[in-house]
Protein backbone atom coordinates (compact mmCIF):
# COMPACT_ATOMS: atom_id res chain seq x y z
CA UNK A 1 -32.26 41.02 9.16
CA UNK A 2 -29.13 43.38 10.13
CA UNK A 3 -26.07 41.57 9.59
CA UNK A 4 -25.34 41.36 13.10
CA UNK A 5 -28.45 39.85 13.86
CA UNK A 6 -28.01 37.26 11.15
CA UNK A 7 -24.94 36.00 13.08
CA UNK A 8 -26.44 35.99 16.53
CA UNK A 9 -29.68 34.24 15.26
CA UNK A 10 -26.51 31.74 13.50
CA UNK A 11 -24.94 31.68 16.66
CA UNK A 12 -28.48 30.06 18.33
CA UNK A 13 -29.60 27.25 15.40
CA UNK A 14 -25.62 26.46 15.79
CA UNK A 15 -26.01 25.57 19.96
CA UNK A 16 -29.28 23.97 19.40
CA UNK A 17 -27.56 22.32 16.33
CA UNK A 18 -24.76 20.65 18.64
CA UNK A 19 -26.86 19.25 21.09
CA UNK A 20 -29.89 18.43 18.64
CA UNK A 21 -32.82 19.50 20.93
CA UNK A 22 -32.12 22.65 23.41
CA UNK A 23 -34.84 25.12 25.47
CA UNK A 24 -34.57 28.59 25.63
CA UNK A 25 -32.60 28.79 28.70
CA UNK A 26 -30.17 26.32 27.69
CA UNK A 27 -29.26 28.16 24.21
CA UNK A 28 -28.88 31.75 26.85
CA UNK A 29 -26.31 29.87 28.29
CA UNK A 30 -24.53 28.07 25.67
CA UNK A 31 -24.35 31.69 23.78
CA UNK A 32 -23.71 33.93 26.74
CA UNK A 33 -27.25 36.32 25.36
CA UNK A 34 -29.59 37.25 27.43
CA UNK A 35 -32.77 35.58 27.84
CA UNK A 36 -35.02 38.19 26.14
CA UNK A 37 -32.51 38.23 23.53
CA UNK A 38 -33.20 34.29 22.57
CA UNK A 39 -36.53 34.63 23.00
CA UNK A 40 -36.75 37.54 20.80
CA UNK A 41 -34.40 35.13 18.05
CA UNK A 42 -36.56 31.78 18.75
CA UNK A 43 -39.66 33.72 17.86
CA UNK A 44 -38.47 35.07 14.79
CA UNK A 45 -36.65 31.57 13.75
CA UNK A 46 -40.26 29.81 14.76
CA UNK A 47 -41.44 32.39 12.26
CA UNK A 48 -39.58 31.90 9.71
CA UNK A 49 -39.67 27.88 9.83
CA UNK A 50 -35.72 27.27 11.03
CA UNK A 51 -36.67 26.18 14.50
CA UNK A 52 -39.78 23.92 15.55
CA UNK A 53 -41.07 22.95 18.68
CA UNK A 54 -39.66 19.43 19.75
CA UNK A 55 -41.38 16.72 22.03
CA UNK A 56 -39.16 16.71 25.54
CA UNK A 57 -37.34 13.68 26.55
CA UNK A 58 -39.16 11.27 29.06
CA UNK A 59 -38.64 11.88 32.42
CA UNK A 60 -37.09 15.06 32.31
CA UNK A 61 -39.81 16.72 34.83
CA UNK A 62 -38.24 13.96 37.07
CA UNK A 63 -34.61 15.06 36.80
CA UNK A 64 -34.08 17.49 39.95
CA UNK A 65 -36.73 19.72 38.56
CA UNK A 66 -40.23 20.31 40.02
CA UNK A 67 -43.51 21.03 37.22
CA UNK A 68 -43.31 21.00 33.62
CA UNK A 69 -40.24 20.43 31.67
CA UNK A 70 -39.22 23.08 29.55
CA UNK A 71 -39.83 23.26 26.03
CA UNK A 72 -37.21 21.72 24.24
CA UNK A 73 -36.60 23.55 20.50
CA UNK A 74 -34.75 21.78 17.09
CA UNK A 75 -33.80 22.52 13.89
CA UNK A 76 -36.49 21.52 11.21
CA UNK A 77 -35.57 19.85 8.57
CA UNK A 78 -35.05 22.52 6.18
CA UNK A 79 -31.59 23.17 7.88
CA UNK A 80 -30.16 19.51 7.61
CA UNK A 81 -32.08 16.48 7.03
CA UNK A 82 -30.28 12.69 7.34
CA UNK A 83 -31.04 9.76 5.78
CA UNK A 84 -29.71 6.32 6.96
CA UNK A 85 -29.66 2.95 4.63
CA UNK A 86 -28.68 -0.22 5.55
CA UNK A 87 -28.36 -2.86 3.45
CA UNK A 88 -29.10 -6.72 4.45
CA UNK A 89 -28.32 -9.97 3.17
CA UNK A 90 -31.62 -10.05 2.01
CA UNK A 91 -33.64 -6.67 1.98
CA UNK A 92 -33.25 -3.00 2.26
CA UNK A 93 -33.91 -0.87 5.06
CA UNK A 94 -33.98 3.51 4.91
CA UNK A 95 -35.00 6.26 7.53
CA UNK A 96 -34.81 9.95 7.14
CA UNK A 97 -34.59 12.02 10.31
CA UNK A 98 -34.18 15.51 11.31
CA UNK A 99 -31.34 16.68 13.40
CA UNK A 100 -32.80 15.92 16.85
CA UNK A 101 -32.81 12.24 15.55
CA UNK A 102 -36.95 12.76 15.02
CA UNK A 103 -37.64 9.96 12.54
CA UNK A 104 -39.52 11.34 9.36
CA UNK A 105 -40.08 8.89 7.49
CA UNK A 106 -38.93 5.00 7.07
CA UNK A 107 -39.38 2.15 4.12
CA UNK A 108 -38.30 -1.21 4.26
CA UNK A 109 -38.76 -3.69 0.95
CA UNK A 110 -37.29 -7.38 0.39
CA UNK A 111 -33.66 -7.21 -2.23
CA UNK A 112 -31.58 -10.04 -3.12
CA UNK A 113 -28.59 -7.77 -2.10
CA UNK A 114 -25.93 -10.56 -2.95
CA UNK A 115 -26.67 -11.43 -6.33
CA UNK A 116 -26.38 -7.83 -8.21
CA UNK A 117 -24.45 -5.07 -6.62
CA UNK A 118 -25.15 -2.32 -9.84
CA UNK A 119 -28.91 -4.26 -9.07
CA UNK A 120 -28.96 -3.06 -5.42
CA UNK A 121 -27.72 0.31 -5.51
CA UNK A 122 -29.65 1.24 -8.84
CA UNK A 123 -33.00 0.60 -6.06
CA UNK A 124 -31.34 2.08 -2.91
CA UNK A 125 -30.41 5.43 -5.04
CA UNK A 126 -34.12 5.23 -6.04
CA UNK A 127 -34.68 5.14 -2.47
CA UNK A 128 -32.75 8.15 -1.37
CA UNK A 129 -34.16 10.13 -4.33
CA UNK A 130 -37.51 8.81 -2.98
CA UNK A 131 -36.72 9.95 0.47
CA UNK A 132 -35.43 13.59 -0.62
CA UNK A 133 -38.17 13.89 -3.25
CA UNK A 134 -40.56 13.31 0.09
CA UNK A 135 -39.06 16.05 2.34
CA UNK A 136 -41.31 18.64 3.33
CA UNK A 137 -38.84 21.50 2.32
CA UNK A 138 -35.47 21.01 0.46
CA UNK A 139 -32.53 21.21 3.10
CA UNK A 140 -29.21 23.39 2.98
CA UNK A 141 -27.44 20.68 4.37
CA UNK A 142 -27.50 16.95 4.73
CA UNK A 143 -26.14 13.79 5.55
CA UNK A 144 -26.73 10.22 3.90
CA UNK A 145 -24.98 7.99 5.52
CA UNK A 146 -24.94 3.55 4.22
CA UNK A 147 -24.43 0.15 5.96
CA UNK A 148 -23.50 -2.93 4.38
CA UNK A 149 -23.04 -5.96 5.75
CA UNK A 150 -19.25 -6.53 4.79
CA UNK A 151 -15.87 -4.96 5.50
CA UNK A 152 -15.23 -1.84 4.15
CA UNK A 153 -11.54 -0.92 3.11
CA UNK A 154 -11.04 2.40 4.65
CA UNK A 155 -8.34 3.77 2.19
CA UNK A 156 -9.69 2.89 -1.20
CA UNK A 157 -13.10 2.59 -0.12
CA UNK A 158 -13.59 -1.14 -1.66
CA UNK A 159 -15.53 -3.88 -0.67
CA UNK A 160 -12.93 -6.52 -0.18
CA UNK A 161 -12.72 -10.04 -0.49
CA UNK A 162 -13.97 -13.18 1.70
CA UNK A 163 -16.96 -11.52 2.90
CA UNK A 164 -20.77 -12.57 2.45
CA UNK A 165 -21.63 -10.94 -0.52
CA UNK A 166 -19.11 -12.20 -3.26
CA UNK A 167 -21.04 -10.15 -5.93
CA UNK A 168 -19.84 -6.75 -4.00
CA UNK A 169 -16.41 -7.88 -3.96
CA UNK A 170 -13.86 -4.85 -5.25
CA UNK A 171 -17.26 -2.36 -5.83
CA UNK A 172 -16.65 1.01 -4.26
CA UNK A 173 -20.33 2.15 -3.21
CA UNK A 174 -20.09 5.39 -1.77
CA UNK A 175 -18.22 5.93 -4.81
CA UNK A 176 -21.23 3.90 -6.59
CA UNK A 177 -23.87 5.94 -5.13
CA UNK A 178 -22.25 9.37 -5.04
CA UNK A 179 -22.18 8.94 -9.01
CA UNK A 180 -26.01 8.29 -9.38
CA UNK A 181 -27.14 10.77 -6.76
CA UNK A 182 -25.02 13.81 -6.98
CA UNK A 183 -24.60 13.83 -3.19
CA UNK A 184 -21.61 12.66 -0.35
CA UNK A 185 -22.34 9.12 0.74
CA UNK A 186 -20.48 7.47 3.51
CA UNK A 187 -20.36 3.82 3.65
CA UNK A 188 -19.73 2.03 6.92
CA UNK A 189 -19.88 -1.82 7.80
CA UNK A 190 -23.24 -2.67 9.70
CA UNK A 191 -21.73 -3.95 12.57
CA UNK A 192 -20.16 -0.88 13.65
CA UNK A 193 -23.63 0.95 12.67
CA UNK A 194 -25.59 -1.14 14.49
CA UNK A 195 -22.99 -0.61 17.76
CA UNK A 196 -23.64 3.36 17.24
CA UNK A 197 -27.58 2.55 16.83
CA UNK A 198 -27.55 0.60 20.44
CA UNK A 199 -25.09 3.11 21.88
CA UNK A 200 -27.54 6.34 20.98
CA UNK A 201 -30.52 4.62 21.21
CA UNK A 202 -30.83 1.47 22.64
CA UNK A 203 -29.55 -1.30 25.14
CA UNK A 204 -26.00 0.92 25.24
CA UNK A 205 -27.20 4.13 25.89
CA UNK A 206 -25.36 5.39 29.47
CA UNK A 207 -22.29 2.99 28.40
CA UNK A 208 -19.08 4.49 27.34
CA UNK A 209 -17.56 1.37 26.12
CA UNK A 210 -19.65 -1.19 24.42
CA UNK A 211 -19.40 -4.36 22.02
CA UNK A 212 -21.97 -5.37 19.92
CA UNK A 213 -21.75 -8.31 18.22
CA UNK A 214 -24.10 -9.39 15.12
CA UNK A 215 -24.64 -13.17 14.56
CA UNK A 216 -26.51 -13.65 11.40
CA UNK A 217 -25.41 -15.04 8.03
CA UNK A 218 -21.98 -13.94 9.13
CA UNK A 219 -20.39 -12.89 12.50
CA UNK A 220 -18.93 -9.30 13.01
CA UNK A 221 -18.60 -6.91 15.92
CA UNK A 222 -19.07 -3.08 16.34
CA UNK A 223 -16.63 -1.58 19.08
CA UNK A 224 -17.25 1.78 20.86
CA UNK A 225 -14.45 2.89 22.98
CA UNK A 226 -14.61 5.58 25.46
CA UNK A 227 -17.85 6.57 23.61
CA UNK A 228 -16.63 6.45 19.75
CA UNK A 229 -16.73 4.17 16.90
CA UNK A 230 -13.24 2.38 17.18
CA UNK A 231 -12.78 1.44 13.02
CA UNK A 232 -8.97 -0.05 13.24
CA UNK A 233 -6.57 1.54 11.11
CA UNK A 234 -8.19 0.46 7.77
CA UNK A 235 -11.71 -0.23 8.76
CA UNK A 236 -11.35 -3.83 9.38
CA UNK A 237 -12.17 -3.63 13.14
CA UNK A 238 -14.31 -6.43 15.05
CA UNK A 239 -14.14 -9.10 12.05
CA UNK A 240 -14.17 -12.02 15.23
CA UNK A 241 -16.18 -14.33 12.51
CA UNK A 242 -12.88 -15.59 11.05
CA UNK A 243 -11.03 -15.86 14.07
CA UNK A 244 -9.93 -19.49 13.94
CA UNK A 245 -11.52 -21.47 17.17
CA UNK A 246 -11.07 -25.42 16.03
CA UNK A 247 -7.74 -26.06 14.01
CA UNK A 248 -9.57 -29.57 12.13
CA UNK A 249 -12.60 -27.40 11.60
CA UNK A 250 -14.72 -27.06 8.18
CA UNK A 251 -13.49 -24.70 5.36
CA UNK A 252 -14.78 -21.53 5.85
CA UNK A 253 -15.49 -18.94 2.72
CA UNK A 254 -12.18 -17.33 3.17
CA UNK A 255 -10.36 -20.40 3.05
CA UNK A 256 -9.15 -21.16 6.18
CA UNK A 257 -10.02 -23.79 8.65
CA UNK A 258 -12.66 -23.72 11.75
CA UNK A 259 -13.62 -20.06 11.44
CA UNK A 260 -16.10 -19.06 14.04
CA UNK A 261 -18.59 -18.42 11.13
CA UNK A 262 -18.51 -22.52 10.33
CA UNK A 263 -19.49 -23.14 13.81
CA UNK A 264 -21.52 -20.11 15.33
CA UNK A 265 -23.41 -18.07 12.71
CA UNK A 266 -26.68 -18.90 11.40
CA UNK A 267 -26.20 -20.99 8.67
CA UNK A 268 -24.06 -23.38 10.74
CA UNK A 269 -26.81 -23.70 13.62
CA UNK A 270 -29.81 -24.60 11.04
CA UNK A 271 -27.30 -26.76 9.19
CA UNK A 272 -26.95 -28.48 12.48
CA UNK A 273 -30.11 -28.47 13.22
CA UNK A 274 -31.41 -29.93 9.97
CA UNK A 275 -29.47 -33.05 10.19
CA UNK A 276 -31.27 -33.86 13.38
CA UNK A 277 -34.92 -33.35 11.49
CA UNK A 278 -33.75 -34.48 8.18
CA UNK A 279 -34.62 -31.66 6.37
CA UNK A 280 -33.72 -27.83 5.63
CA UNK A 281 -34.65 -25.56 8.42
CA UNK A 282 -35.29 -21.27 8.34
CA UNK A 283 -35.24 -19.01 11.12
CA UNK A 284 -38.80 -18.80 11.43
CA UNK A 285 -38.60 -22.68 12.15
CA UNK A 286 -35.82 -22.47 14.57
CA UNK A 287 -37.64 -19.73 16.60
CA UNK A 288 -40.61 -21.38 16.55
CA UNK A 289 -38.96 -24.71 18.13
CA UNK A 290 -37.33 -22.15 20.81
CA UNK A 291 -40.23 -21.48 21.81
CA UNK A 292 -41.52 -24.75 22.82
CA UNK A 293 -37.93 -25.53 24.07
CA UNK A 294 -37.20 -28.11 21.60
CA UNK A 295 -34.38 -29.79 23.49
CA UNK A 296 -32.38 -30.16 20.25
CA UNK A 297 -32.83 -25.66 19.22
CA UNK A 298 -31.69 -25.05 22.37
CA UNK A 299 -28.63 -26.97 22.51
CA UNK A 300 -27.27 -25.87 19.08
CA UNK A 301 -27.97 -22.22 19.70
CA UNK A 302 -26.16 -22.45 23.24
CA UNK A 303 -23.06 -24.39 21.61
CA UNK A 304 -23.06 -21.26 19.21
CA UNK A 305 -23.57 -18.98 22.18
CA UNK A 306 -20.47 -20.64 24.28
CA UNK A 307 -17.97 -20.87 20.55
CA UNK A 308 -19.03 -16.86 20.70
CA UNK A 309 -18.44 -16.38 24.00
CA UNK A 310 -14.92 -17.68 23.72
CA UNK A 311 -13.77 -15.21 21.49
CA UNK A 312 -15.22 -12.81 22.94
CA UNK A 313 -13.82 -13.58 26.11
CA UNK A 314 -10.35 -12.37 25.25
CA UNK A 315 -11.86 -9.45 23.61
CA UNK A 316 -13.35 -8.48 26.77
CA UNK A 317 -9.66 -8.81 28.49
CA UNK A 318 -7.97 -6.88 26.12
CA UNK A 319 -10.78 -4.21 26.09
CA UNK A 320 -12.70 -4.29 29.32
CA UNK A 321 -16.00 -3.45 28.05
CA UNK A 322 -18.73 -2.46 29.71
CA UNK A 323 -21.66 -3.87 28.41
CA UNK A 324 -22.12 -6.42 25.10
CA UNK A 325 -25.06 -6.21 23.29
CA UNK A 326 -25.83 -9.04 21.29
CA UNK A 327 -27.85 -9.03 18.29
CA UNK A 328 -28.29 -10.00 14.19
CA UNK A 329 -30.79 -12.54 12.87
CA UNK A 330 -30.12 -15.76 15.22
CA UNK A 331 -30.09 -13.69 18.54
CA UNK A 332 -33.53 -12.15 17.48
CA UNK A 333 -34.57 -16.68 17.70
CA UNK A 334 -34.34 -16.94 21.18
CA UNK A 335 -32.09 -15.60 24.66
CA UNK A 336 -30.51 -19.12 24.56
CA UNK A 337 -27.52 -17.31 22.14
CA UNK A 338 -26.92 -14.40 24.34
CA UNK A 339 -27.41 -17.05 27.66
CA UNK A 340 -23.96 -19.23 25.67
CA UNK A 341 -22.17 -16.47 25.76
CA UNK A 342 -22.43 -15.13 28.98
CA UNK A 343 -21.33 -18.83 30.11
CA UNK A 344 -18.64 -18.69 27.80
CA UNK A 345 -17.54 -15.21 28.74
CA UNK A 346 -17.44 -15.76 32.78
CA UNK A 347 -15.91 -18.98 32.36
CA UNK A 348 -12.69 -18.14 30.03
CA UNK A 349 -12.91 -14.36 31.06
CA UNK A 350 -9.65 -13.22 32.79
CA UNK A 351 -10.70 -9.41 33.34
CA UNK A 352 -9.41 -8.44 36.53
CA UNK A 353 -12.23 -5.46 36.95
CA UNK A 354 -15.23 -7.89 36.20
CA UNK A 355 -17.33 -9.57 33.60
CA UNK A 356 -19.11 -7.08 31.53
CA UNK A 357 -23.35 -7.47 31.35
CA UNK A 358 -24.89 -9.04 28.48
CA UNK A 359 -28.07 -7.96 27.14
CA UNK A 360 -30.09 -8.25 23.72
CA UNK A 361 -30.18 -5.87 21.14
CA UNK A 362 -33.28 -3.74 21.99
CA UNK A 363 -33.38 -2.06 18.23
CA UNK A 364 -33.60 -5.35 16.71
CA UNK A 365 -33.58 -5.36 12.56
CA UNK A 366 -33.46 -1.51 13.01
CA UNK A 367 -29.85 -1.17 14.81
CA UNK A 368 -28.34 -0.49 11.97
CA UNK A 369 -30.09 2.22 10.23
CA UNK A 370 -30.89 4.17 13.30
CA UNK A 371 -27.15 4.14 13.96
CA UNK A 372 -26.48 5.47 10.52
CA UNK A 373 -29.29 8.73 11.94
CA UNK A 374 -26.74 8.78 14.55
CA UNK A 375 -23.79 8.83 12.93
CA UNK A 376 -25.24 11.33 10.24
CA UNK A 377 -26.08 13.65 13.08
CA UNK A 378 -23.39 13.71 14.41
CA UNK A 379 -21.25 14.86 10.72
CA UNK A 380 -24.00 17.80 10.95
CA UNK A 381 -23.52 18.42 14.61
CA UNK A 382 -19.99 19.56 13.42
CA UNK A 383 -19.36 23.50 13.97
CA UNK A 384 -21.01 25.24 10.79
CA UNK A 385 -18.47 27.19 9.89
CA UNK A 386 -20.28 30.06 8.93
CA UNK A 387 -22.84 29.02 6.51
CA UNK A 388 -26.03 29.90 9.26
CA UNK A 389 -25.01 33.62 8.94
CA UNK A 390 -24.71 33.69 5.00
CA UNK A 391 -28.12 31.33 4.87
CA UNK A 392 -30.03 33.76 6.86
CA UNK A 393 -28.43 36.86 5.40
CA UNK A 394 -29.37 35.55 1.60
CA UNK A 395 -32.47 34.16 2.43
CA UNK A 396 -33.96 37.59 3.27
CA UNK A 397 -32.86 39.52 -0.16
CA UNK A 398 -35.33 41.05 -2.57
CA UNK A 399 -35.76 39.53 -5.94
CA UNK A 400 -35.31 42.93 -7.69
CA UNK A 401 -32.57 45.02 -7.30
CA UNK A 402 -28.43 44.96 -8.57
CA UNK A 403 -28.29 42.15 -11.22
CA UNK A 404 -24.99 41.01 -9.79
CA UNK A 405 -25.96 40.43 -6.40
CA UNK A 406 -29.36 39.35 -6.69
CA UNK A 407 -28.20 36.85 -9.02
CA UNK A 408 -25.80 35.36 -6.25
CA UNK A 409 -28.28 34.86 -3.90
CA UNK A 410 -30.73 33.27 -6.28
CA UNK A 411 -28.51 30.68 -7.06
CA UNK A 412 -27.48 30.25 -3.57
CA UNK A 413 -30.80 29.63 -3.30
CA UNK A 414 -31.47 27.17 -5.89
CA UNK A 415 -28.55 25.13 -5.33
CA UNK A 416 -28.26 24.57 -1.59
CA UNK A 417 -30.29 21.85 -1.50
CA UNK A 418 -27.72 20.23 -3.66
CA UNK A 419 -24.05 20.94 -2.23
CA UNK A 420 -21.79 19.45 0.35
CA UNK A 421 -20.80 21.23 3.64
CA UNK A 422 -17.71 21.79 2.00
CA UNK A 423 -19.09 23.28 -1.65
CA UNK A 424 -21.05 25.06 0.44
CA UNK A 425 -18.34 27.00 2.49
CA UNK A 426 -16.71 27.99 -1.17
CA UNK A 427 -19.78 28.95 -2.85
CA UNK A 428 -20.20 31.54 0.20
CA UNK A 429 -16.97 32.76 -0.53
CA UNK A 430 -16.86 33.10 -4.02
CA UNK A 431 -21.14 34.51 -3.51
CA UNK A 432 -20.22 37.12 -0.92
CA UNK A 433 -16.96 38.53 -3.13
CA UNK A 434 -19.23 38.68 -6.05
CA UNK A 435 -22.44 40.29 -4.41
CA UNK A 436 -19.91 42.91 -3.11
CA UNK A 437 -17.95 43.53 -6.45
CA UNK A 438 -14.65 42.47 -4.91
């Protein structure tokens, strides 16, 4: 390709890039070419495997346009691939996806994830490898983004104290993982994952501000504020399970008094609920007595519903949300937790615009690793800087020919798959003033 086309041709997988799935008429727009232009540059990127053919979204015949909906067009994986991970108390959950959030392929296996964390992140790097090894073409760019279910200090990047997995406590594991991988790993708290997860592709989607609150061995919430992640100013956002709610309460883990956790999460309802059967009771149990409407389930998960609820009440007045999704392990037992809350909530609620709705998590165990896709996605979505128009330009050149610059390009080559957005920017620096003897 002429150099000029290279960067008009970078100029199209950049728009359809940004808004992950675009037709032909929308990518004319976006980059002010004529139509025959783009259809000239789709054909050739079609040819050449950098665009593909993507499903359109449902409905979209039925959104002010008559007939067929056009064809929609994404990048393919070659061009950036992500791959979400979310770690649980107990198992391990991963999902590679292109850039139009296309899911490519997905594993889930059992992991005592508290006990060893050197344990659990030797088998989730054996995951990702898995999950790169698996790709149908090595990618120039990528994302791999992680969710654990603990707070994440945003400065140092440790896993700090008082949380549910005491065996994690000072690890760094983006730091952990970026060491046995070779790649960029981002680590975020599943909470805040599993808010991004509902927000792009669940119960939140159309919502601009949204809580989502997990309730499962412990109790955290994800916040998204005018349509981003809100974090707090170290990463310790929406940690409502040690808010205190009963002064003469039961020690909780972190060593305070009547935590919401000691009342509210999971553990505390099947505590509960085994003193009235006289014996130790699992989730499967407690669902299973939901759904007869065992008069005893039901009241322990509203009580838990209605302690939630009150917290979340002054959340609600300080934030005004929307909509709050609920969701983790004990909503997924029965509506009777969300139902406690909503009580709680319009009772204590002071919001002078409204209550905000409730609904379930509609992702379920899956929230959080399709909101690290989203989040993922959305690093690659950034503007790229460039590297399109050096890709393409490279891509094309002859095996034979000057030693210097052939040699560049092979190695650009080779090592793409293997370098950050950022390495990558240099290395097409220090390539192009090389191939051109400067």
């Amino acid at each position: 390709m002429p150099i000029t086309t290279d960067r008009t041709a970078a100029r199209v997988l950049d728009a359809v890039r940004l808004s992950g799935r675009a037709s032909r008429a929308e990518i004319s727009q976006r980059c002010q070419l004529s139509r025959s232009t783009v259809t000239n540059l789709v054909d050739r990127l079609l040819a050449d495997g950098l665009l593909r053919e993507a499903s359109p979204d449902p409905g979209a015949a039925t959104l002010g346009r008559r007939g067929r909906p056009a064809q929609l067009l994404a990048l393919t994986p070659q061009l950036g691939t992500v791959i979400g991970v979310a770690f649980g108390h107990d198992d391990l959950r991963a999902v590679t996806a292109d850039q139009s959030g296309a899911i490519l392929h997905e594993e889930h296996i059992r992991l005592a994830v508290e006990h060893s964390a050197p344990s659990a992140l030797d088998t989730a790097a054996g995951m990702i490898a898995d999950l790169i090894a698996a790709a149908p073409a090595p990618a120039i760019d990528s994302a791999i983004i992680i969710g654990l279910p603990c707070p994440i200090d945003s400065e140092s990047g440790r896993v700090v104290s008082n949380n549910i997995l005491p065996g994690w406590i000072g690890v760094r594991p983006a730091e952990e993982l970026s060491a046995r991988l070779g790649r960029r790993i981002q680590v975020e708290n599943d909470a805040n994952l599993a808010a991004l997860g509902e927000h792009s592709y669940g119960a939140g989607q159309g919502h601009s501000s949204v809580i989502f609150v997990k309730v499962s061995t412990g109790i955290g919430a994800g916040l998204i504020l005018d349509d981003r992640l809100f974090r707090g100013s170290r990463g310790a956002s929406g940690e409502i399970g040690h808010t205190q709610v009963a002064s003469d309460g039961a020690v909780c883990r972190c060593g305070n008094r009547g935590c919401l956790e000691t009342v509210a999460s999971a553990g505390s309802v099947l505590n509960a609920l085994g003193e009235e059967h006289g014996r130790t009771l699992g989730l499967t149990e407690l669902t299973s007595l939901l759904e007869v409407r065992d008069a005893g389930a039901r009241r322990v998960m509203s009580e838990a519903g209605h302690w939630i609820g009150g917290t979340l009440a002054a959340l609600c007045d300080a934030l005004d949300p929307q909509l709050i999704i609920v969701g983790g392990a004990l909503a997924e037992a029965g509506s009777e937790l969300a139902d406690g809350i909503a009580e709680s909530i319009n009772t204590y609620g002071r919001s002078v615009a409204g209550r905000p709705a409730i609904r379930a998590s509609r992702l379920g165990p899956r929230a959080e690793v399709l909101g690290a896709i989203a989040a993922g996605i959305a690093r690659l979505r950034q503007p790229a800087g460039g590297e399109f128009a050096i890709y393409l330009r490279f891509r094309h050149l002859p095996v034979e020919g000057d030693g210097r610059f052939t040699a560049c390009a092979v190695r650009l080559r080779e090592e793409r798959t293997f370098i950050t957005r950022d390495q990558l920017r240099i290395r097409v620096i220090e390539t192009a003033r090389v191939a051109l003897g400067s």
